[in-house]
Protein backbone atom coordinates (compact mmCIF):
# COMPACT_ATOMS: atom_id res chain seq x y z
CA UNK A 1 110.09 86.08 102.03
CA UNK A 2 107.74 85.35 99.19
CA UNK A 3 104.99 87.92 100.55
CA UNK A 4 108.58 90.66 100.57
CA UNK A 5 109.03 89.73 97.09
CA UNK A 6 105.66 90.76 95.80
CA UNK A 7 105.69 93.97 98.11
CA UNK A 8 109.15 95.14 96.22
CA UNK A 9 108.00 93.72 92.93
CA UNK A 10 104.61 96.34 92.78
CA UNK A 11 106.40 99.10 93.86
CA UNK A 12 108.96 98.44 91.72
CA UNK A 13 106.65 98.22 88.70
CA UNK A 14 104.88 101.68 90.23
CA UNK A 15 108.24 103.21 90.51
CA UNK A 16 109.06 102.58 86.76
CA UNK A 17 105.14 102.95 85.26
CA UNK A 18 105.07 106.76 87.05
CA UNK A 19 108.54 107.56 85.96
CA UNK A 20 107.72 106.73 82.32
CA UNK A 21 104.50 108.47 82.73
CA UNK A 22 106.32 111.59 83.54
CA UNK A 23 109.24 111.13 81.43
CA UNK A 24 106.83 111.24 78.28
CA UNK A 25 104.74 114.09 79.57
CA UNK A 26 108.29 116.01 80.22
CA UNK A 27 109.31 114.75 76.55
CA UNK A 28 106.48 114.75 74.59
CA UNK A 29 104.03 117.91 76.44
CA UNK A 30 106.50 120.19 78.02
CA UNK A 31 109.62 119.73 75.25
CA UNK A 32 111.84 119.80 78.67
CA UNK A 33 115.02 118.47 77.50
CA UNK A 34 116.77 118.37 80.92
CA UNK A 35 114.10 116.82 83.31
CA UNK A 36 113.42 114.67 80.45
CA UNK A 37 116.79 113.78 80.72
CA UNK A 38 117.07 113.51 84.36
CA UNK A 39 113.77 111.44 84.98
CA UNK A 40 115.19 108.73 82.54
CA UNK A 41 118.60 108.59 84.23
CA UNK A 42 116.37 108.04 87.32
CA UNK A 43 114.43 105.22 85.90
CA UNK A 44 118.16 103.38 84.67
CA UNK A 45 119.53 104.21 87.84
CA UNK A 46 116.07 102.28 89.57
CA UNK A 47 117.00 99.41 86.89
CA UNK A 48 120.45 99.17 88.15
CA UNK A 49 119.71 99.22 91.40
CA UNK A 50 116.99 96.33 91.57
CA UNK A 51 118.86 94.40 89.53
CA UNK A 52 121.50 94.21 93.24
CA UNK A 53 118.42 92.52 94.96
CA UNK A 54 119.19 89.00 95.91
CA UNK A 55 116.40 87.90 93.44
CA UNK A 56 115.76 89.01 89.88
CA UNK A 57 112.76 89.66 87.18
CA UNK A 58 111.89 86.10 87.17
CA UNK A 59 111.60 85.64 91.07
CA UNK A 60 109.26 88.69 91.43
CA UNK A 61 106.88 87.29 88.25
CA UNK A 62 106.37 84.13 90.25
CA UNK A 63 105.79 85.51 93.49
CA UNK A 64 103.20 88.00 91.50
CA UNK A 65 99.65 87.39 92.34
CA UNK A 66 96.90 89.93 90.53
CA UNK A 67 93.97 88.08 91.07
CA UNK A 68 94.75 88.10 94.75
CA UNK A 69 95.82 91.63 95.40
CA UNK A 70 93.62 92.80 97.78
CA UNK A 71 93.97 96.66 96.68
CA UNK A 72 93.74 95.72 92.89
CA UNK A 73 90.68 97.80 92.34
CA UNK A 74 91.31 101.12 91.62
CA UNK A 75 88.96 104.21 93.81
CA UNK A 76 87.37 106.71 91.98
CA UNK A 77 89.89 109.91 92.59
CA UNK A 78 91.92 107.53 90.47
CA UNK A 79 89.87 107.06 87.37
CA UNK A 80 89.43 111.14 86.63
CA UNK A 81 92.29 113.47 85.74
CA UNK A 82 91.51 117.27 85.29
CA UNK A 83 94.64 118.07 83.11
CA UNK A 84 98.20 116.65 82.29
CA UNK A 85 100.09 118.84 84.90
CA UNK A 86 98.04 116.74 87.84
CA UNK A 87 98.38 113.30 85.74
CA UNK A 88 102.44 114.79 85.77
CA UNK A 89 102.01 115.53 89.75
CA UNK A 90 100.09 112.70 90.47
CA UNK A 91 102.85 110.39 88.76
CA UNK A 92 105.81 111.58 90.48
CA UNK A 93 104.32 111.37 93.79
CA UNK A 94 103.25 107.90 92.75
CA UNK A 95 106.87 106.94 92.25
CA UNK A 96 108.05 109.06 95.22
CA UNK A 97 105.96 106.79 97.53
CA UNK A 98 107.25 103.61 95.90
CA UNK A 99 110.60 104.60 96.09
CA UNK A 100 110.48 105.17 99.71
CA UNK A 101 108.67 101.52 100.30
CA UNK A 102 111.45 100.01 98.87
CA UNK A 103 114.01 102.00 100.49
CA UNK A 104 112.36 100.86 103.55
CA UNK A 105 112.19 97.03 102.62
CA UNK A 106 115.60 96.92 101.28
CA UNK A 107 117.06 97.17 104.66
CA UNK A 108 116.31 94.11 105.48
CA UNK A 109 119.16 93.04 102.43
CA UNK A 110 121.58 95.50 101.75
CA UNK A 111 122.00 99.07 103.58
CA UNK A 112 124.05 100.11 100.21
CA UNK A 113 120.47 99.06 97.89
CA UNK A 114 118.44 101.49 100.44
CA UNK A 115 120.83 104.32 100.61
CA UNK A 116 120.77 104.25 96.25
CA UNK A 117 117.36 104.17 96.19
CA UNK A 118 117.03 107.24 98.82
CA UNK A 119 119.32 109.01 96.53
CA UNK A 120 117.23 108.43 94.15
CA UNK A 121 113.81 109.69 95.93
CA UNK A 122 115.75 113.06 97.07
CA UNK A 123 116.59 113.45 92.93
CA UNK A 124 113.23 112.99 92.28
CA UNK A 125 112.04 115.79 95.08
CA UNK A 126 114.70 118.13 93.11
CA UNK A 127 112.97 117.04 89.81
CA UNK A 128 109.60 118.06 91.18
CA UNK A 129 110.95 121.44 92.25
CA UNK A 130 112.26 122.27 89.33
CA UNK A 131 109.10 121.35 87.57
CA UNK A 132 107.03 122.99 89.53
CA UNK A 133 108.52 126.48 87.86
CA UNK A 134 106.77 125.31 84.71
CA UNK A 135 103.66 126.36 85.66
């Protein structure tokens, strides 16, 4: 259970860090009000949805272990970005692939937390679609 934790707690923290990521690039780089919009509602609706786990925030920080993590160090493809569009790419697929690890893991508590946070992954492929037209 403890090792479950930390798997849900990472990609929960991925999900959120990549939506924020391409929340502000929406907000702040592309002035798009409504996928601005719709990639925060995402991120509450994430919120609102962990927060049904049968553990909370403080659970996950105990279970957290950095200095253990056996993928902590990041490759190189990571450390180089050629533009803001791929950092905006790269981040939604980021939280794309979290989502669907915890869709996956939260079967094994609630078939109601999984089917939420596959909603939530199809929004997000709509989101990318839409963005995609900005280019």
């Amino acid at each position: 259970m403890r090792k479950i934790i930390r798997l849900i707690d990472a990609n929960i923290n991925r999900s959120l860090e990549g939506l924020r990521v391409a929340e502000d690039i929406n907000r702040f780089i592309f002035s798009d009000k409504l996928v601005t919009k719709l990639l925060k509602d995402i991120r509450h609706a994430l919120t609102r949805t962990i927060a049904d786990l049968p553990f909370g925030q403080k659970e996950r920080l105990q279970e957290r272990d950095i200095l253990k993590d056996v993928g902590r160090v990041s490759n190189q493809s990571e450390l180089t970005r050629k533009d803001y569009t791929e950092i905006y790419f790269i981040n939604l697929q980021r939280v794309k692939e979290s989502l669907r690890v915890l869709e996956e893991i939260s079967k094994l508590y609630s078939a109601k937390i999984s089917g939420k946070l596959k909603r939530l992954r199809y929004a997000l492929y709509s989101i990318e679609k839409k963005s995609s037209k900005l280019f």
